[in-house]
Structure formats: C-alpha cells, structure tokens
C-alpha atoms as a PDB file:
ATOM      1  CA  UNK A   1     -99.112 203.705 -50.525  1.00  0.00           C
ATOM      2  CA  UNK A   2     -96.076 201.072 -50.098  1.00  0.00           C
ATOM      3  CA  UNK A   3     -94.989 199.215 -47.463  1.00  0.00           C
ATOM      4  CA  UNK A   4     -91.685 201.138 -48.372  1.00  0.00           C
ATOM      5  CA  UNK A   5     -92.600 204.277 -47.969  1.00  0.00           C
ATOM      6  CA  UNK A   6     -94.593 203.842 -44.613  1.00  0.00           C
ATOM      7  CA  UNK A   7     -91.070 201.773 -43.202  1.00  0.00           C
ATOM      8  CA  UNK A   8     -88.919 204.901 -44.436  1.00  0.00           C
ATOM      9  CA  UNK A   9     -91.382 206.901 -42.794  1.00  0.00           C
ATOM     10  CA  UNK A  10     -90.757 205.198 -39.285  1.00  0.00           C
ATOM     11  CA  UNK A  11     -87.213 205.049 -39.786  1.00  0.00           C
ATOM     12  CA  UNK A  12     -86.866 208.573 -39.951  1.00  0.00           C
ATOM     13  CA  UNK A  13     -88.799 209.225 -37.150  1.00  0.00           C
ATOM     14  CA  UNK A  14     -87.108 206.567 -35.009  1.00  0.00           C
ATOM     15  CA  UNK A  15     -83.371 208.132 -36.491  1.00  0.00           C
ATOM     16  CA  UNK A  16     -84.706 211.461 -35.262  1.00  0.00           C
ATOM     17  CA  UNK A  17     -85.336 210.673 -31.742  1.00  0.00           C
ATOM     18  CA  UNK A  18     -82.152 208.984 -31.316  1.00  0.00           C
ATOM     19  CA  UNK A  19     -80.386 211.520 -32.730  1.00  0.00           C
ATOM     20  CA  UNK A  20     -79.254 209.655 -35.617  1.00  0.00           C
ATOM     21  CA  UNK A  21     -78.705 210.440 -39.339  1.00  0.00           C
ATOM     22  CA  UNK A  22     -78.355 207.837 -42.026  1.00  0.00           C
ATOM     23  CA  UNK A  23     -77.736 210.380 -45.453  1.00  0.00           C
ATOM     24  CA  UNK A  24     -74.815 212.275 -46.546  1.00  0.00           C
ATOM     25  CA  UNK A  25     -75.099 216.086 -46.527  1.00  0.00           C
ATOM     26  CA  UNK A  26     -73.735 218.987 -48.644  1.00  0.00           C
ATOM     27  CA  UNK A  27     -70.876 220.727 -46.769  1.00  0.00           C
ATOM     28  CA  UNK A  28     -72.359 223.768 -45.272  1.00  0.00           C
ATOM     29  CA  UNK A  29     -68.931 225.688 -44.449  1.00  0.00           C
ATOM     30  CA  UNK A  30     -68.815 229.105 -44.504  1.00  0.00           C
ATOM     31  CA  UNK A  31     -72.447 229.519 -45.683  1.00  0.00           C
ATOM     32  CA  UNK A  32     -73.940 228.558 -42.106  1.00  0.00           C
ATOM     33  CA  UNK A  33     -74.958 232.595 -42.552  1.00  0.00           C
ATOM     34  CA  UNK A  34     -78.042 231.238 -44.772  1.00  0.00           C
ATOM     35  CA  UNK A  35     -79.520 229.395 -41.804  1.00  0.00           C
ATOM     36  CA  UNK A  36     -80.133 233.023 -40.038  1.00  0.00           C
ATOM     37  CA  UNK A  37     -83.603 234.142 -39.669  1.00  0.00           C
ATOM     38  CA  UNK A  38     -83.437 237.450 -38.867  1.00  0.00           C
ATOM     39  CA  UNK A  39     -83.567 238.963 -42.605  1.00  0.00           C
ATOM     40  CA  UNK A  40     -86.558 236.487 -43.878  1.00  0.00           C
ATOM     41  CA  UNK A  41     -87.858 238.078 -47.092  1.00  0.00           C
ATOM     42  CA  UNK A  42     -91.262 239.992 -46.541  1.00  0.00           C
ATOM     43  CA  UNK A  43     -93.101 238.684 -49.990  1.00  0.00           C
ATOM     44  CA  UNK A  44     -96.436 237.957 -49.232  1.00  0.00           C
ATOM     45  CA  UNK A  45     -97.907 237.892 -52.324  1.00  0.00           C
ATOM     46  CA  UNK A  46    -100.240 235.069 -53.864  1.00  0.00           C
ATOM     47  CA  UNK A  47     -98.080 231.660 -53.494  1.00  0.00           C
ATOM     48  CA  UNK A  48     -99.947 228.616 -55.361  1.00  0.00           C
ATOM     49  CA  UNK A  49     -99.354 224.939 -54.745  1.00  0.00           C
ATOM     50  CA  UNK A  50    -100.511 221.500 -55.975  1.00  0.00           C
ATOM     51  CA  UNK A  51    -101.231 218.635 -53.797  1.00  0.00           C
ATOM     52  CA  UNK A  52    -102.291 215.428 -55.193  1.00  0.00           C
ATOM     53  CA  UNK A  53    -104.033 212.853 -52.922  1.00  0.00           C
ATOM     54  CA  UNK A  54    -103.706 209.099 -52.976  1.00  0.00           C
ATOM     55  CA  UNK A  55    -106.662 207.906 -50.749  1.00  0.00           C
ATOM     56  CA  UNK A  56    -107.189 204.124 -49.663  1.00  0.00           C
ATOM     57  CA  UNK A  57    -109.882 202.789 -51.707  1.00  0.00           C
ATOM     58  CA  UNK A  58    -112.490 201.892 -48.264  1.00  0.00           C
ATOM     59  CA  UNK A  59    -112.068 205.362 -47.442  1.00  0.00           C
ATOM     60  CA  UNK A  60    -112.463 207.034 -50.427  1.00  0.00           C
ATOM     61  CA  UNK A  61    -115.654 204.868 -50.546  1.00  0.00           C
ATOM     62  CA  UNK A  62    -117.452 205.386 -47.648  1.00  0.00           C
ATOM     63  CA  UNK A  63    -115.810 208.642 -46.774  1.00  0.00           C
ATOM     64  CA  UNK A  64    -115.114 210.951 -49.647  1.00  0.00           C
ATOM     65  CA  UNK A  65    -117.558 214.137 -47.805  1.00  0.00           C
ATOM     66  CA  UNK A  66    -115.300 212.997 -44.979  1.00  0.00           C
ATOM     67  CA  UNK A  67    -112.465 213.889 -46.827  1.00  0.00           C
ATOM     68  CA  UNK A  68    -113.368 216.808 -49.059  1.00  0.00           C
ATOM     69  CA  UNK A  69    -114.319 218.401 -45.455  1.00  0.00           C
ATOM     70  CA  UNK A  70    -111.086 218.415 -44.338  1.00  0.00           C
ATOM     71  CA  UNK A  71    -108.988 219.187 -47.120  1.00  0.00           C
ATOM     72  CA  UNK A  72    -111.369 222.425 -47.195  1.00  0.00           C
ATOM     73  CA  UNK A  73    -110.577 223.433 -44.089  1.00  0.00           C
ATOM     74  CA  UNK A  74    -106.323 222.582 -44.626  1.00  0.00           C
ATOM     75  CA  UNK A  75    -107.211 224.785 -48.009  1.00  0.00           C
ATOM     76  CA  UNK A  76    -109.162 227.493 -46.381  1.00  0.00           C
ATOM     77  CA  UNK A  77    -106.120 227.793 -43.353  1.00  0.00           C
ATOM     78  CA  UNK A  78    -103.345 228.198 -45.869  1.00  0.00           C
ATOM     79  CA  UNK A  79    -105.689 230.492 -47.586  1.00  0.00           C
ATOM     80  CA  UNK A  80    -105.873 233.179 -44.612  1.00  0.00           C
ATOM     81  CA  UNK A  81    -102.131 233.481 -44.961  1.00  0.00           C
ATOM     82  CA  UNK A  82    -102.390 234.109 -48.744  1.00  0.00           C
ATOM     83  CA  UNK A  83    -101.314 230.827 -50.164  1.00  0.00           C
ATOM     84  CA  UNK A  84    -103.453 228.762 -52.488  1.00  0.00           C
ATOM     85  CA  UNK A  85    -104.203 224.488 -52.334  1.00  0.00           C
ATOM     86  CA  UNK A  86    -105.352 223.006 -55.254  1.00  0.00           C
ATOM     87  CA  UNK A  87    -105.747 219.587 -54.518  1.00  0.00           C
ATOM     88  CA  UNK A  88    -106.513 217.003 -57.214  1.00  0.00           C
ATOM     89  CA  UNK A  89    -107.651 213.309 -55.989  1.00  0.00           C
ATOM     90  CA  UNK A  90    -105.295 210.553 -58.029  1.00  0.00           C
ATOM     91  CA  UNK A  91    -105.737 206.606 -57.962  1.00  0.00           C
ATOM     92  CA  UNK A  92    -101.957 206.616 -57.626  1.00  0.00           C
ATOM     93  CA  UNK A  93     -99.261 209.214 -57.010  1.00  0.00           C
ATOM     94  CA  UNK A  94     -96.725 210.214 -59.306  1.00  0.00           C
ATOM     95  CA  UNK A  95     -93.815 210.270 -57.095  1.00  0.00           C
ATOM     96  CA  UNK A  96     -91.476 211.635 -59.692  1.00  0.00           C
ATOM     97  CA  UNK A  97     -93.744 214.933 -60.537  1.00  0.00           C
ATOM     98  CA  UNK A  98     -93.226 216.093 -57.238  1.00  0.00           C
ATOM     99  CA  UNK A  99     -91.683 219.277 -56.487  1.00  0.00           C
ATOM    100  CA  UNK A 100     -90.933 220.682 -53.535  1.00  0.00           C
ATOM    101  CA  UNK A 101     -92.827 224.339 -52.784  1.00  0.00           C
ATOM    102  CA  UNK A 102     -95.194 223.267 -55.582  1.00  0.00           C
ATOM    103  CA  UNK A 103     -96.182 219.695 -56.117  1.00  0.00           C
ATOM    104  CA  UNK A 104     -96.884 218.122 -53.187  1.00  0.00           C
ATOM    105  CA  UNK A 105     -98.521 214.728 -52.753  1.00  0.00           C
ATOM    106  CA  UNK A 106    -100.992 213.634 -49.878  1.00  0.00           C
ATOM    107  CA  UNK A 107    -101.299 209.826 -48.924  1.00  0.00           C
ATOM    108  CA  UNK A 108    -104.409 209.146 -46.682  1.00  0.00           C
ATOM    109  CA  UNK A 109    -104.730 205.650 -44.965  1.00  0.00           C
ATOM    110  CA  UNK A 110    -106.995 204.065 -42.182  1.00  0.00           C
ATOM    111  CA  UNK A 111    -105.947 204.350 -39.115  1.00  0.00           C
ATOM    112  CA  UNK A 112    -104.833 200.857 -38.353  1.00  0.00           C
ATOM    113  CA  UNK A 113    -102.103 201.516 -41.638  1.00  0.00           C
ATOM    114  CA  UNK A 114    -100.439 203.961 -39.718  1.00  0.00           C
ATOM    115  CA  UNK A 115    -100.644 203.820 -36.049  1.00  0.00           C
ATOM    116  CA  UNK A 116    -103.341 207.066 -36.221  1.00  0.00           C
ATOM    117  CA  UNK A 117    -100.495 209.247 -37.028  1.00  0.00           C
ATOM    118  CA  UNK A 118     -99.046 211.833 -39.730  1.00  0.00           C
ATOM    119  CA  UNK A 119     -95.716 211.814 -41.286  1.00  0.00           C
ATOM    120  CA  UNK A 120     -94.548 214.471 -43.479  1.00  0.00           C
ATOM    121  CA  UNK A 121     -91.390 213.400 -45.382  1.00  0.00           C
ATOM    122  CA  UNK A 122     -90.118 217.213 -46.744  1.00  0.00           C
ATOM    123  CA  UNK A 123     -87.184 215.440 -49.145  1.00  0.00           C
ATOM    124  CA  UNK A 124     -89.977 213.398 -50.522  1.00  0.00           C
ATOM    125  CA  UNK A 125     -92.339 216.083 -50.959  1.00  0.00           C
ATOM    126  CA  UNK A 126     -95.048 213.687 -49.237  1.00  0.00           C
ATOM    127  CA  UNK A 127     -96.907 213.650 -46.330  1.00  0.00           C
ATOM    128  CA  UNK A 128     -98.906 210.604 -44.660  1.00  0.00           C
ATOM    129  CA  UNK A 129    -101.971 210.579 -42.386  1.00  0.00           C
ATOM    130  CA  UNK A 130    -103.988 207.647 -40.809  1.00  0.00           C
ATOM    131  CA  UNK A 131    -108.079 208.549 -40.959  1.00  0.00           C
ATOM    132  CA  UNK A 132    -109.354 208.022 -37.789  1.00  0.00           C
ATOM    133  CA  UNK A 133    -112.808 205.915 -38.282  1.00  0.00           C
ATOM    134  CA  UNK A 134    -115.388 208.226 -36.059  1.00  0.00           C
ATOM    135  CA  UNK A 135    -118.615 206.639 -36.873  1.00  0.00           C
ATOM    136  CA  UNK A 136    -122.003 208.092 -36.189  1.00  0.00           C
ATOM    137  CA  UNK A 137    -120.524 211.165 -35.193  1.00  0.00           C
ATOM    138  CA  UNK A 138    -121.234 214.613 -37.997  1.00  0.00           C
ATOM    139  CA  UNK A 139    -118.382 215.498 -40.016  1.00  0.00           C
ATOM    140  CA  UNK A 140    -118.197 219.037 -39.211  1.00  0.00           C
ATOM    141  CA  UNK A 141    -117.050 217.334 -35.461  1.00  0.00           C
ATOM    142  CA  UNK A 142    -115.596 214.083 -35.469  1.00  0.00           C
ATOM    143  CA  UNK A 143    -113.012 215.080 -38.174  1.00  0.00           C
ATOM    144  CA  UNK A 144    -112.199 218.147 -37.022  1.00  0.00           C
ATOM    145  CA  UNK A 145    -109.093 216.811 -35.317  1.00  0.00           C
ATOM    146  CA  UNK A 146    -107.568 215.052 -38.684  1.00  0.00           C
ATOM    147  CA  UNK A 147    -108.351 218.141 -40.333  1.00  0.00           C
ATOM    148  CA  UNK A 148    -105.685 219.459 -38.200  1.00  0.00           C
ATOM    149  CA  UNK A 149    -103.398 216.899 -38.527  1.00  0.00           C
ATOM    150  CA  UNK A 150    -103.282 217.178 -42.230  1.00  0.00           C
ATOM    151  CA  UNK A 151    -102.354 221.396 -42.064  1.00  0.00           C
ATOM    152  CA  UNK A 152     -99.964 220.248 -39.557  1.00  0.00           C
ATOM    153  CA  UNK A 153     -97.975 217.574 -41.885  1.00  0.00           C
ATOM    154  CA  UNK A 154     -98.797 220.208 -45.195  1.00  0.00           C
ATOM    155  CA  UNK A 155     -97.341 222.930 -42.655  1.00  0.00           C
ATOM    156  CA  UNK A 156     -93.686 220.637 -42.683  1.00  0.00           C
ATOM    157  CA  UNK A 157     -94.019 220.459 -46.055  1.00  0.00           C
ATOM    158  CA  UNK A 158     -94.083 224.087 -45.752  1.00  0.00           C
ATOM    159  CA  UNK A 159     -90.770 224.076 -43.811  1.00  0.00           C
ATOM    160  CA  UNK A 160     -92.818 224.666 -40.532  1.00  0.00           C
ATOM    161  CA  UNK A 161     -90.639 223.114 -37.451  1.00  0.00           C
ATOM    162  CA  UNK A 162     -92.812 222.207 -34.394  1.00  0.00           C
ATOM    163  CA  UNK A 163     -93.953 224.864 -32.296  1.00  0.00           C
ATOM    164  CA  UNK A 164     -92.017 223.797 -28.961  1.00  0.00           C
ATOM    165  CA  UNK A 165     -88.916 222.461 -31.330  1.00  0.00           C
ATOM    166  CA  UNK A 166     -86.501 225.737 -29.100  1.00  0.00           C
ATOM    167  CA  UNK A 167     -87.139 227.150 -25.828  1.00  0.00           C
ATOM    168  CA  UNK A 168     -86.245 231.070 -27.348  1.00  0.00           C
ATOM    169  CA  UNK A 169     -87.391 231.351 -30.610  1.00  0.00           C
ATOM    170  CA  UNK A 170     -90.681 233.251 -31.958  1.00  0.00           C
ATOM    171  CA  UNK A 171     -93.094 230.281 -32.403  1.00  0.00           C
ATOM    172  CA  UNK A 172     -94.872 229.966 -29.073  1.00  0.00           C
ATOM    173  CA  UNK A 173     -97.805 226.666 -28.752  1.00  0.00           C
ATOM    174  CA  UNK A 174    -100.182 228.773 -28.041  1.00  0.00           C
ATOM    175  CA  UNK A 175    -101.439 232.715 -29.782  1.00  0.00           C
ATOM    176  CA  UNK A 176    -103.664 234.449 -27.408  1.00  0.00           C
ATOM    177  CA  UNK A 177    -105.255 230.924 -26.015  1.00  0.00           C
ATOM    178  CA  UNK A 178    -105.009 229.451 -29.437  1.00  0.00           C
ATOM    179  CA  UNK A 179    -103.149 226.365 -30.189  1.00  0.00           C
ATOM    180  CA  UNK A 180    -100.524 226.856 -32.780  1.00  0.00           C
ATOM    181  CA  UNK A 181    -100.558 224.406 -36.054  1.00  0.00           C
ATOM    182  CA  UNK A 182     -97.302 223.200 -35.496  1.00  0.00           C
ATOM    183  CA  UNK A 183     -97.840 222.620 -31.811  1.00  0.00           C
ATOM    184  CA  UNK A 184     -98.788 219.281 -30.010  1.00  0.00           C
ATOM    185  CA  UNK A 185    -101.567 220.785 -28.575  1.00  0.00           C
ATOM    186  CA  UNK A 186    -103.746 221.045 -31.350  1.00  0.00           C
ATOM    187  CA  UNK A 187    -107.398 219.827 -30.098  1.00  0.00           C
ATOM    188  CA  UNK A 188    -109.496 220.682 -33.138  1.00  0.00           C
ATOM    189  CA  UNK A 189    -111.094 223.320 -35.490  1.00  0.00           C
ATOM    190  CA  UNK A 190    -109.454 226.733 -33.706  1.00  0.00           C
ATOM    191  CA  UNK A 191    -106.007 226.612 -34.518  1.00  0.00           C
ATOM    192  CA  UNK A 192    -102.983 229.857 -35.174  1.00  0.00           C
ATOM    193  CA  UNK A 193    -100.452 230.651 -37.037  1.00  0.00           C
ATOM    194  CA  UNK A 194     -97.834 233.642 -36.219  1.00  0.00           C
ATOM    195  CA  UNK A 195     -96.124 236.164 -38.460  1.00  0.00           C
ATOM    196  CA  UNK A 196     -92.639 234.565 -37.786  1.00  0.00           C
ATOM    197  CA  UNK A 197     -93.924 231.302 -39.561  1.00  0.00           C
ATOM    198  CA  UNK A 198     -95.421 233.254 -41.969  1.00  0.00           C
ATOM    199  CA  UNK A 199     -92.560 234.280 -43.286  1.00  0.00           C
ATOM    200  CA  UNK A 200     -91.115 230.625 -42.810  1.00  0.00           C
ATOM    201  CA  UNK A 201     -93.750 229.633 -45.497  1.00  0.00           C
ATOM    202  CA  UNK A 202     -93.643 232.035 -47.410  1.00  0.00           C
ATOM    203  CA  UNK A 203     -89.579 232.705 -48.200  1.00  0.00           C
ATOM    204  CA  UNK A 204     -89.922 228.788 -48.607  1.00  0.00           C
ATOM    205  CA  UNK A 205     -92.507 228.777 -51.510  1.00  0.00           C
ATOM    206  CA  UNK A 206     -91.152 232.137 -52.837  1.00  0.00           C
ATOM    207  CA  UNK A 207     -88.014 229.619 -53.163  1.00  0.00           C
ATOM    208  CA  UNK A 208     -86.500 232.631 -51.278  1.00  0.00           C
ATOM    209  CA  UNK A 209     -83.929 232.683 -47.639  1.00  0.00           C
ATOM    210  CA  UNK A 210     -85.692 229.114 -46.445  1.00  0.00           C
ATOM    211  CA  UNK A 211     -85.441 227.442 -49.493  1.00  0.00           C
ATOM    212  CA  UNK A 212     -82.090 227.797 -49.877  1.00  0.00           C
ATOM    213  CA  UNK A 213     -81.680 226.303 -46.740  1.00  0.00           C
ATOM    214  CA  UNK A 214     -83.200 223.194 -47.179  1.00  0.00           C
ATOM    215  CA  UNK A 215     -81.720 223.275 -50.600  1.00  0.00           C
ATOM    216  CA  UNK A 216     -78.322 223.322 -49.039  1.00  0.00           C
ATOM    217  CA  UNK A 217     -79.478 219.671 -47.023  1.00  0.00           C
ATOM    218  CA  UNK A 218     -81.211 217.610 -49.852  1.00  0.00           C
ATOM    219  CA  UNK A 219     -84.392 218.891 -48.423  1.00  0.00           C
ATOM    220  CA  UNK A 220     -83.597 216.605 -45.257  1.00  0.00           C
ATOM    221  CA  UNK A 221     -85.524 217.886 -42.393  1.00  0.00           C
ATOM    222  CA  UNK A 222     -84.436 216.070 -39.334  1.00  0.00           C
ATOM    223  CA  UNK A 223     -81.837 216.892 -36.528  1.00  0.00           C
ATOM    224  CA  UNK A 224     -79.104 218.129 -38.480  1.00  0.00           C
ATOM    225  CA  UNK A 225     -81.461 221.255 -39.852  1.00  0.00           C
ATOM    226  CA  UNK A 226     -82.219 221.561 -36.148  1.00  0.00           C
ATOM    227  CA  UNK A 227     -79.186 222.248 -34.901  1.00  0.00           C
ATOM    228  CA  UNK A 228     -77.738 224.649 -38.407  1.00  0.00           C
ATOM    229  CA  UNK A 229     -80.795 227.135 -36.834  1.00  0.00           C
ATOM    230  CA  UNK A 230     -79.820 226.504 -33.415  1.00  0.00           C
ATOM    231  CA  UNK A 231     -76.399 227.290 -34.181  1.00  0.00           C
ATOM    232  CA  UNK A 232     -76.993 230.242 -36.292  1.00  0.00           C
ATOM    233  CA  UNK A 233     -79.689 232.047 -33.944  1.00  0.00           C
ATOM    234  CA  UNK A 234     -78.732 231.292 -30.680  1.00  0.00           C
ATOM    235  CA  UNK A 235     -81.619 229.052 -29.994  1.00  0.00           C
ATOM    236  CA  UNK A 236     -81.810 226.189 -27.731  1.00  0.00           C
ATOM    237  CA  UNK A 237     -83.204 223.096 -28.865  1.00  0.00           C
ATOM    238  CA  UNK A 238     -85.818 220.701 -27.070  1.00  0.00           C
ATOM    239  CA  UNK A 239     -85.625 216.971 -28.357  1.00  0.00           C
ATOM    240  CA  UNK A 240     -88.872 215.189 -27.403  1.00  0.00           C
END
C-alpha cells in the first residue's frame, strides 16, 4: 500500500465533508433521468466478483486465521444476497487489472497505518481497512467488528451509499432491530441488508440502471453523485 494512495484516500474524504470536488465530470444534461431509482432492474441471478487482497506482511504473519475469518464472513454476507467473493491473497496488487463490478482489490493495514478506519475508493476499484490488533481475545469475537467494516467498504464498492446518507429514501439504519451494513451503527456479527439495496448491488454488477450511473461520473462517488439522486428522487440529503 503507498503513501499515495492512503493521502488520496484522506483527501477525498476531507473534499467530501467540505463539500468540495477536485475532478472534472462528464456533462450529465438531459440524461439526469438515469439517476432515478424507481425502475431498478429486478435481475437477481448469480453475480460473481474477484477481490484480490494486499495484506501488510506483520499481519499476514501473525494473523492470517484472523483474516481468512473475516473475509468468510464479508463472503458468506454477499452470498445471502446471491452474489459470489472469490478472494485471492496477492504480495502486491495489480492496480491496472482492476475492474469495476468485477475485479476488486482489498488493501489491509494495521491499525496505526490508517487511523483504525476503512476507505473505499469506487473510481479506484479499491478499498482500505486498518486491522484492529485485539490480542488474547478469540477470533470468532474480537474481529467481528472489522469483519463488518470490510462488507461495509466492499458494500461502496458495490455502489452502496450510507444508510442515513437522505432523510426519505428506502435505506433505513436499522431492519427490524438490526443494524444495516451501510449504517454507522454497525456493532458486530448481526448486520442487514434491504431489498432496495439489493437491487442497488445488483443493477450495479449486472452493469445494469446503477452502473450507468456511475459510468456517467468516472465512477466518482462523492457529493456530486449525492446530490444527481437527490435531485432526481426528491430526496433530502444529510452531510455528516
């Protein structure tokens, strides 16, 4: 993992929460129709993706069951909604073979790397997460939590916004007491995952309706994408 990467990384989130945007978009014009979710395809059938994942060396180590744990339960989440992980562990990533909707790649760093916190960068087909040393406590506990965090950051990848992003729209933080996978509320093993974002992942890895979207913005998933749903569903946005 660069220094690079993890800088970009920040940047974006810092541009985000000011409100800013540093890249130049594709005119949307008269197309803002494609940012309407009210016609999502229904094509559930079998969707298959590729993560590879870069893991720092001490980790990797000294924590590989660690590891494989929670990738299995990231794989066996996405799998209860019909879509497939195959992840691969690499010494390196291959930036260039990744593909959005089907190569993905996975960076995993110690905590102290990355301020205990994921990034997903959706234009980059990437997403970043610090491992959170829990010593002396079992697996199938203390790493519950990062388990989480890594179906959260896949689930951006996935073109899953967070759960509280608009005040009106179908995603709620919690499902029947359940925290949602996009939400902030996410405490550990028992999280949901509704039929509206569903959809979302699935029309995006069918390289169907929510695709196309993203398509239109360079895959640039920050304010501006935001606001093009907003706009074109009568949502209200919350920035925080």
């Amino acid at each position: 993992m660069t220094d690079s990467i993890k800088r970009r990384g920040f940047l974006k989130k810092a541009m985000i929460f000011l409100g800013l945007t540093a890249w130049s978009y594709k005119n949307i014009g008269s197309e803002s129709f494609l940012f309407e979710l009210d016609d999502l395809e229904d094509d559930f059938s079998r969707k298959k993706v590729s993560i590879d994942v870069e893991v720092y060396k001490f980790l990797l180590d000294n924590y590989k069951p660690n590891i494989e744990y929670m990738l299995n339960y990231t794989r066996d989440f996405y799998n209860g909604i019909n879509v497939e992980l195959n992840f691969r562990f690499v010494e390196k990533l291959n930036h260039s073979s990744l593909k959005s909707a089907e190569h993905l790649g996975l960076v995993i760093l110690p905590e102290e790397e990355n301020n205990g916190e994921g990034i997903a960068l959706l234009e980059n087909s990437l997403a970043v997460i610090s491992y959170r040393n829990y010593s002396g406590k079992p697996a199938e506990k203390g790493d519950d939590y990062t388990s989480s965090v890594i179906t959260h950051e896949i689930g951006h990848l996935f073109a899953l916004i967070h759960s509280h992003r608009f005040r009106d729209d179908p995603v709620e933080d919690y499902s029947d007491g359940i925290p949602n996978i996009m939400s902030f509320r996410r405490k550990g093993k028992e999280n949901s995952i509704n039929d509206f974002q569903k959809k979302i992942v699935h029309s995006f890895l069918s390289k169907g309706k929510i695709y196309r979207q993203l398509e239109k913005i360079d895959f640039i998933f920050d304010s501006r994408y935001i606001g093009e749903i907003a706009m074109a569903n009568n949502y209200h946005p919350v920035f925080q």
